[in-house]
Protein backbone atom coordinates (compact mmCIF):
# COMPACT_ATOMS: atom_id res chain seq x y z
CA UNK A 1 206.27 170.05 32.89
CA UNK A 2 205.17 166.76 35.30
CA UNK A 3 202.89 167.39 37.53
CA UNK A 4 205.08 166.51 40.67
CA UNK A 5 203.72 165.78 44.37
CA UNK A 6 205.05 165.31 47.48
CA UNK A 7 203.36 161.92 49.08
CA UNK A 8 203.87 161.03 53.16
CA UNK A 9 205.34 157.40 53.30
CA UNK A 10 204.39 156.46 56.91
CA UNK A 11 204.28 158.10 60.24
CA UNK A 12 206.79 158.82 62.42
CA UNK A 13 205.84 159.24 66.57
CA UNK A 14 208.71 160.06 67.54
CA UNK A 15 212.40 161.55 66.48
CA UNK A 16 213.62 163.09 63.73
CA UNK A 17 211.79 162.63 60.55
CA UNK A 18 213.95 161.01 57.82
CA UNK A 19 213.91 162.23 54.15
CA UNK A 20 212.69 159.14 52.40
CA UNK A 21 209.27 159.69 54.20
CA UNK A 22 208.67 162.36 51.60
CA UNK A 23 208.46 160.57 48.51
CA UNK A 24 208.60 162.22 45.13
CA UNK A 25 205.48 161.42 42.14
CA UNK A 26 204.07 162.19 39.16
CA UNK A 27 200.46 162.51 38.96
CA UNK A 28 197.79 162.96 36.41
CA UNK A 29 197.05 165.98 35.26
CA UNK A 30 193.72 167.57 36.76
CA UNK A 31 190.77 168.31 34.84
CA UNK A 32 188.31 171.53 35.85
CA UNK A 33 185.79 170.41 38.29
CA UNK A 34 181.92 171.66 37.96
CA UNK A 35 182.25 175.24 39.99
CA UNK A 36 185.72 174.64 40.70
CA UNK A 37 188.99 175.56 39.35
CA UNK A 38 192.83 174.30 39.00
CA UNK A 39 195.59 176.16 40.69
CA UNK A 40 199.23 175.74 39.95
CA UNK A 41 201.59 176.30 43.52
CA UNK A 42 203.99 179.04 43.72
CA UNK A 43 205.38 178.96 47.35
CA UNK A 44 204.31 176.39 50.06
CA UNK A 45 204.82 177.03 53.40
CA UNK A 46 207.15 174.57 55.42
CA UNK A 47 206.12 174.83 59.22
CA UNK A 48 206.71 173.48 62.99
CA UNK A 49 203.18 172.56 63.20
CA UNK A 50 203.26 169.97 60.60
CA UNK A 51 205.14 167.64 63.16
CA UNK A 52 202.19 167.16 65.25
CA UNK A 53 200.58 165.36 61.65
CA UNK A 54 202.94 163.34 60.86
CA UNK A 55 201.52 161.10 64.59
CA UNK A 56 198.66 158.81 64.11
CA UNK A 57 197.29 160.81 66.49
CA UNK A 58 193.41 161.65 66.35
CA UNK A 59 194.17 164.20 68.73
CA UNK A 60 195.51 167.04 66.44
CA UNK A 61 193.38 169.85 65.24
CA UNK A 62 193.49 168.57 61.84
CA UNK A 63 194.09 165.40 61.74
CA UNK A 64 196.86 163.29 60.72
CA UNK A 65 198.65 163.15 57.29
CA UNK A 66 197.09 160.26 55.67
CA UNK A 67 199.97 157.60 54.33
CA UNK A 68 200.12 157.40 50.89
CA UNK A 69 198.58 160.77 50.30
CA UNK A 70 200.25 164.54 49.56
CA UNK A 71 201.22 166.17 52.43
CA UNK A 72 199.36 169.71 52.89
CA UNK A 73 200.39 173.00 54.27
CA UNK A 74 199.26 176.96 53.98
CA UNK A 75 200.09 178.15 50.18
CA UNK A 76 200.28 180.67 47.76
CA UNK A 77 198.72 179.46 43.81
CA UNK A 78 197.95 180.78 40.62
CA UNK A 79 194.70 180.29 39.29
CA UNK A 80 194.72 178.43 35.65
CA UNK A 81 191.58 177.38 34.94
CA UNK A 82 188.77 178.16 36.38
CA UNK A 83 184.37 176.68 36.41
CA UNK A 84 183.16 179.32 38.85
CA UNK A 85 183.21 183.42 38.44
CA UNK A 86 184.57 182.95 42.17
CA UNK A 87 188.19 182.34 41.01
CA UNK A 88 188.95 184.33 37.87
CA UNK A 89 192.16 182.78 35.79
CA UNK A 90 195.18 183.83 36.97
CA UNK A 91 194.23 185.35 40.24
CA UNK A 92 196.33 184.69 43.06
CA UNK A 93 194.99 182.33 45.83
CA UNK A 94 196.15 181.58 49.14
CA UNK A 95 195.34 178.94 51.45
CA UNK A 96 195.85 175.28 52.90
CA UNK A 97 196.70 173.29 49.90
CA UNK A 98 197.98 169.88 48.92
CA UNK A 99 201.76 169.51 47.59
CA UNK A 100 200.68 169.27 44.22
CA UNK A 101 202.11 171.02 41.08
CA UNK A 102 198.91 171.76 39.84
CA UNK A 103 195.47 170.53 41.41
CA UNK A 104 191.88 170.66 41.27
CA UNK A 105 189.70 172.59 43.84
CA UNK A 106 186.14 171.62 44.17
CA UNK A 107 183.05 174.04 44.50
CA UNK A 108 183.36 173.23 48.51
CA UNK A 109 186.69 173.42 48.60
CA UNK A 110 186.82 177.34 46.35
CA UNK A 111 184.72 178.31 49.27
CA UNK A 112 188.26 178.21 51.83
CA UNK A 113 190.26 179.67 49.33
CA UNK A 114 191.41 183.75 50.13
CA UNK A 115 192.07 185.66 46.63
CA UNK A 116 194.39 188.21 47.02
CA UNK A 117 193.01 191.76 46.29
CA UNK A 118 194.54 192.79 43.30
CA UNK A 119 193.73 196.34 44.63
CA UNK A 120 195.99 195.81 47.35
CA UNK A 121 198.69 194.74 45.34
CA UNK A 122 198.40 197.76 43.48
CA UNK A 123 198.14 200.17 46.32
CA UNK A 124 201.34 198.64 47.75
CA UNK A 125 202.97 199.10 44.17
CA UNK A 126 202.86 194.84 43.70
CA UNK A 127 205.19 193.77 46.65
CA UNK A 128 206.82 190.34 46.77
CA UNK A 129 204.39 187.65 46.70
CA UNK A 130 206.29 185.98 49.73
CA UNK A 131 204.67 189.23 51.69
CA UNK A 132 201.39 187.27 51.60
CA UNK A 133 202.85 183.96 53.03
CA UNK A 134 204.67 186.33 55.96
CA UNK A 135 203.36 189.12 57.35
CA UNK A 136 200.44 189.66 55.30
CA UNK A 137 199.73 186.19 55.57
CA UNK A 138 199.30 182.96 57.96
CA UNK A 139 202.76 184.16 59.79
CA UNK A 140 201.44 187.57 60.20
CA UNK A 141 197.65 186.78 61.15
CA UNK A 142 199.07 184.42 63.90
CA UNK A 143 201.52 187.23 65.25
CA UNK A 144 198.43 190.25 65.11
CA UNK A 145 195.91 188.18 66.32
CA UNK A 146 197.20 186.44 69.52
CA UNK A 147 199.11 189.71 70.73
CA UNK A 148 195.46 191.68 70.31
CA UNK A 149 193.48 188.72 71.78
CA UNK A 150 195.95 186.99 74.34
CA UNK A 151 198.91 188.91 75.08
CA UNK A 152 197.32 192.44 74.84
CA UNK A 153 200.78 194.35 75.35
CA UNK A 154 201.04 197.32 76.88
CA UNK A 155 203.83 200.16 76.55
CA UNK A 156 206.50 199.82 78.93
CA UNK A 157 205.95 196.45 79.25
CA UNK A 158 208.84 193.58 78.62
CA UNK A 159 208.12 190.78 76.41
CA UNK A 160 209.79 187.76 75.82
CA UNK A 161 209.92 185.68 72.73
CA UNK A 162 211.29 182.86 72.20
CA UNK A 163 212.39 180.91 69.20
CA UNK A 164 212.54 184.49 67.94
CA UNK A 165 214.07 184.09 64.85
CA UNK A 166 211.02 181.91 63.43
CA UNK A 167 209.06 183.59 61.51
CA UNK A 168 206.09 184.56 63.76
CA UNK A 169 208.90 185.61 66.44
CA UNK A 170 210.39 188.09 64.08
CA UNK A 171 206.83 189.52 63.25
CA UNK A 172 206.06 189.58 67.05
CA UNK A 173 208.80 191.52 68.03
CA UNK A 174 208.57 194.17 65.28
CA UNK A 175 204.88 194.65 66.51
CA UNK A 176 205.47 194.95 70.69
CA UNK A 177 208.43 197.17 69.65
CA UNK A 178 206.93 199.03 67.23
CA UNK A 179 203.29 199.54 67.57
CA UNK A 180 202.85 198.74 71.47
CA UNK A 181 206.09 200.57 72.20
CA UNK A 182 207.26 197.43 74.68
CA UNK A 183 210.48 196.40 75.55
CA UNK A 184 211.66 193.23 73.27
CA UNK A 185 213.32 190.35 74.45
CA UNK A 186 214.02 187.54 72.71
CA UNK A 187 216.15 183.63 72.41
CA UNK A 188 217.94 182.26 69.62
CA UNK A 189 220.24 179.23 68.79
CA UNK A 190 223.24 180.92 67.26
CA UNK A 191 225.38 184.16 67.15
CA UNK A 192 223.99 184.83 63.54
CA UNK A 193 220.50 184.59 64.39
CA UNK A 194 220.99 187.10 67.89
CA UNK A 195 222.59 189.38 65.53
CA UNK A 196 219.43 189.36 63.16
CA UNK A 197 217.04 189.18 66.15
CA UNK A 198 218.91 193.09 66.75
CA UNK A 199 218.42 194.01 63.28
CA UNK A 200 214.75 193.48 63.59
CA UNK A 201 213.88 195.68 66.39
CA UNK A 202 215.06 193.47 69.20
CA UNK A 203 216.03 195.17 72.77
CA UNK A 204 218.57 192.27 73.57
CA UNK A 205 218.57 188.44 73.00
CA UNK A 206 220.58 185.44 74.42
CA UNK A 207 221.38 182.22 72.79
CA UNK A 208 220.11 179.19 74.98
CA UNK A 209 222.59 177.37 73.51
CA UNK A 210 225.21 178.59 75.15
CA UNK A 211 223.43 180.30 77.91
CA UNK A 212 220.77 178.80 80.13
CA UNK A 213 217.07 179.97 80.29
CA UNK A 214 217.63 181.10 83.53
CA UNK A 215 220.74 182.71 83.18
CA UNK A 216 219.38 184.64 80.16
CA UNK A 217 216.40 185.96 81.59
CA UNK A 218 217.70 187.27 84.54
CA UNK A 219 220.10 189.47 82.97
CA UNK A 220 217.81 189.94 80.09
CA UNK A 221 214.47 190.70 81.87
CA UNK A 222 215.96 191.91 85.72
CA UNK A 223 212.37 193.47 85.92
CA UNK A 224 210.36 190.25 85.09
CA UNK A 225 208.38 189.48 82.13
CA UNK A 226 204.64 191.07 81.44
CA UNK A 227 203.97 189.45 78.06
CA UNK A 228 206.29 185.64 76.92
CA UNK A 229 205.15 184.67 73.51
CA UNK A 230 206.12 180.88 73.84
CA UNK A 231 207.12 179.03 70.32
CA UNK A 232 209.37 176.47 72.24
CA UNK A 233 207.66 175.19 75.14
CA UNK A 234 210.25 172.74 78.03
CA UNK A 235 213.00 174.14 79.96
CA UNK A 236 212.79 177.54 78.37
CA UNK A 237 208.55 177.84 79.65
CA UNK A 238 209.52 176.29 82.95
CA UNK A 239 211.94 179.28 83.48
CA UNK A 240 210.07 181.86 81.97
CA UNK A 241 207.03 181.17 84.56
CA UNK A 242 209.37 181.85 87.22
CA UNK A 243 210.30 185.04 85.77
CA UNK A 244 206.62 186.31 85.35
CA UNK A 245 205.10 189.30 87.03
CA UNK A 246 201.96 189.06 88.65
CA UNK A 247 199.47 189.11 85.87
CA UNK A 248 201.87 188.83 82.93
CA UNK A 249 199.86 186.87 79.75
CA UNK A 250 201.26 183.65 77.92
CA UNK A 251 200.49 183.31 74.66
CA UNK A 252 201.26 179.71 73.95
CA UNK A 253 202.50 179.42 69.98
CA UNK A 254 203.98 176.09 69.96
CA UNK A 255 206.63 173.54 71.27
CA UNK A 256 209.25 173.26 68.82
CA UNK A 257 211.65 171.65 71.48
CA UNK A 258 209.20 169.11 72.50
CA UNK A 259 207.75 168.40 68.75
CA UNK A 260 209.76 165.43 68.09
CA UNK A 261 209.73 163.77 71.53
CA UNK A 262 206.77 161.55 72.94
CA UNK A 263 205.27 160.27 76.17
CA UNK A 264 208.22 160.11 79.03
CA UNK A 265 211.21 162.18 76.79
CA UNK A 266 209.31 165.23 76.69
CA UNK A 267 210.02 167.61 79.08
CA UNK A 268 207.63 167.53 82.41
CA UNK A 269 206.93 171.87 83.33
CA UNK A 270 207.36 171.70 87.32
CA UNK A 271 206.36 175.38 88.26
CA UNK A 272 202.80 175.38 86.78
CA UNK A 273 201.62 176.46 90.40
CA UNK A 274 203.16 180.06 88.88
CA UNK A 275 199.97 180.27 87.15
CA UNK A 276 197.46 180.33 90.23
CA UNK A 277 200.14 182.64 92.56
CA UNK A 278 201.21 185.04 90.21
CA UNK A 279 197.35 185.04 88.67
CA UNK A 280 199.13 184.50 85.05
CA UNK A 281 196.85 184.32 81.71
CA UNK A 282 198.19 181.16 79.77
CA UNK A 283 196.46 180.31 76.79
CA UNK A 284 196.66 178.51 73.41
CA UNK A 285 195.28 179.06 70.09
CA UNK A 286 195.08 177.84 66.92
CA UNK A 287 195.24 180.65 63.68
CA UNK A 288 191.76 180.07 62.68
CA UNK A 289 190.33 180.63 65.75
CA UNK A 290 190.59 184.61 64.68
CA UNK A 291 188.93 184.42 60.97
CA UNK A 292 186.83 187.18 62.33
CA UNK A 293 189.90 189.29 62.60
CA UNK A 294 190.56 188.91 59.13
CA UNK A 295 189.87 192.46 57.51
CA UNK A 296 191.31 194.02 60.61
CA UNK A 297 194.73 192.58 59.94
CA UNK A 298 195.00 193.14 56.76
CA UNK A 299 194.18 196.52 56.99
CA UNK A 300 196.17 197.26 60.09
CA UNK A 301 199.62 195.23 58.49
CA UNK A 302 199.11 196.42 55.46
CA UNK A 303 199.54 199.99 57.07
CA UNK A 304 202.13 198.46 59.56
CA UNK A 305 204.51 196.93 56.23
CA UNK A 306 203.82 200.23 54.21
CA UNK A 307 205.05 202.48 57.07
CA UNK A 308 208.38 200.56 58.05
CA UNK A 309 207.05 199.27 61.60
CA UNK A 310 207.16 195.43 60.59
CA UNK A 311 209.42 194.16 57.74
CA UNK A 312 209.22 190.79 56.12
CA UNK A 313 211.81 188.20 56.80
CA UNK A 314 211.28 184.76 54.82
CA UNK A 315 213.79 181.95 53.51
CA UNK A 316 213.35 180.19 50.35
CA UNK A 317 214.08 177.40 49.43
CA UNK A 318 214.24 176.83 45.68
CA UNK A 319 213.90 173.61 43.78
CA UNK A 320 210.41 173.05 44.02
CA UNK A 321 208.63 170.00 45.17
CA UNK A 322 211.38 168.22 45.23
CA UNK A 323 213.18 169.82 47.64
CA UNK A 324 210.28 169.65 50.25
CA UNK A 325 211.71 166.62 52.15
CA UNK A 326 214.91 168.63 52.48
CA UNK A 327 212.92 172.66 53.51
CA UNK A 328 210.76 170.45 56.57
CA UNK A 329 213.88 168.75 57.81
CA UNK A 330 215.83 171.87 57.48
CA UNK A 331 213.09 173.88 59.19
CA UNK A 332 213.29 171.92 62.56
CA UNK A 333 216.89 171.46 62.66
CA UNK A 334 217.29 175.03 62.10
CA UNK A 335 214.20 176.57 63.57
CA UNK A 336 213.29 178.73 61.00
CA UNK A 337 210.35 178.85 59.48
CA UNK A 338 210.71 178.18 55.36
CA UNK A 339 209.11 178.72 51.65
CA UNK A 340 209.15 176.28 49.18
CA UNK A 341 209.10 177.73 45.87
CA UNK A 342 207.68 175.65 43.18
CA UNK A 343 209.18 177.43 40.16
């Protein structure tokens, strides 16, 4: 089988991102590095945050996507061959890898790579591997980790979501529903994904296509909002400041709606003074910023999944690599998060 990878053409500041900038190749096969190992991809992860990488913008926490190189996301591999008793062969890996069939990990790079427990596996009677790309993985450690650090729900409390049918926003809602016992509120684009949004634990939900921010949030959340877990950022942040009790906590995901637009054409918040008068905790994060939360969220989702309180919801698309162009561009039109799978 080639050994297929998925190279970034150019970058794009602003727009849409067009499929030919996700060009198709054959590479070499890799050979074992010195205390290293070669992993062959199962699922990659297809996410909004990639859009910020695809600027030449030094800015980013990353870095940009370098032109003429594989693009790179979180991922789920197989261990083939291994140089280092840290990676045994055919362990499961997960972690930020390149779009490459198979590829070589050096010694410093084995040392970012999480193995997944094959005790846990077993103790969960071997669930779906796309559990550790959603809520037992990335997806899931972003959801846990900035409600227990920023948004700190409390029961009785309403929380907003939006973009609630991505990914994180379906984990986030099972959890202040669930486990903090909140009130769930939540913003969608279509009929189909409200309806979902109910079958995951979801009080109510409006679609902000057909209904503005404001509109929806008033009949939604008459009693303001204590916790808004914002994935979108614009119009729909704008009015959900105005709708924030005194004190409420804004954990600030990302800006889908704003992802594709630069300098003037993004949308300008006017009601940031809400902050200061209403004495409102706003801040960002990025995942990594909670490694030290690690063993607590697996432990505590690992209960969470096995009891019924959070259930995984993750599209595939199938195809492999070459079908990544088409699961990115999909992903923002749709705004839903996606897995490649490379089998």
């Amino acid at each position: 089988m080639a050994n297929q990878a998925v190279i970034w053409k150019d970058y794009v500041e602003s727009g849409a991102v067009p499929l030919d900038n996700f060009i198709l190749r054959e590479l070499p096969e890799p050979d074992v590095p010195e205390d290293g190992a070669v992993i062959e991809l199962i699922y990659c992860s297809v996410d909004p945050y990639m859009r910020g990488r695809m600027r030449n913008s030094a800015g980013y926490f990353v870095g940009p996507f370098a032109p003429g190189e594989p693009l790179a996301s979180g991922a789920l591999a197989k261990v083939v061959s291994s140089k280092t008793p840290q990676l045994k062969e055919g362990a499961i890996v997960a972690g930020s890898f390149s779009w490459v069939q198979r590829q070589a990990l050096s010694a410093e790079q084995v040392k970012g790579v999480q193995v997944i427990s094959p005790e846990l596996l077993a103790t969960m009677n071997n669930p779906p591997l796309t559990l550790f790309m959603g809520a037992l993985g990335m997806t899931g450690m972003t959801a846990y980790c900035s409600l227990e650090r920023i948004g700190k729900p409390k029961a009785g409390e309403t929380v907003f979501v939006s973009g609630a049918a991505g990914a994180v926003g379906i984990i986030v809602g099972q959890l202040c529903k669930n486990v903090y016992g909140c009130k769930v509120v939540g913003s969608a684009g279509s009929p189909e994904k409200i309806e979902l949004l109910k079958q995951y634990g979801y009080d109510s939900a409006f679609n902000y296509k057909t209904t503005s921010p404001q509109a929806g949030l008033a009949e939604h959340c008459p009693n303001g909002i204590d916790v808004y877990y914002d994935n979108v950022g614009g119009e729909m942040l704008e009015a959900a400041l105005d709708v924030c009790n005194v004190n409420a906590r804004v954990v600030a995901c990302g800006s889908i709606s704003q992802y594709n637009a630069q300098g003037e054409a993004r949308y300008g918040v006017k009601n940031l003074f809400n902050i200061t008068t209403k004495r409102i905790l706003m801040q960002g994060f990025i995942v990594f910023d909670f490694n030290d939360m690690r063993a607590e969220f697996e432990s505590k989702m690992a209960e969470y999944v096995a009891a019924g309180k959070v259930r995984d919801l993750v599209h595939v698309q199938d195809g492999g690599l070459a079908q990544a162009g088409k699961a990115f561009v999909d992903m923002m039109g749709l705004r839903i998060s996606k897995l490649l799978h490379n089998k």
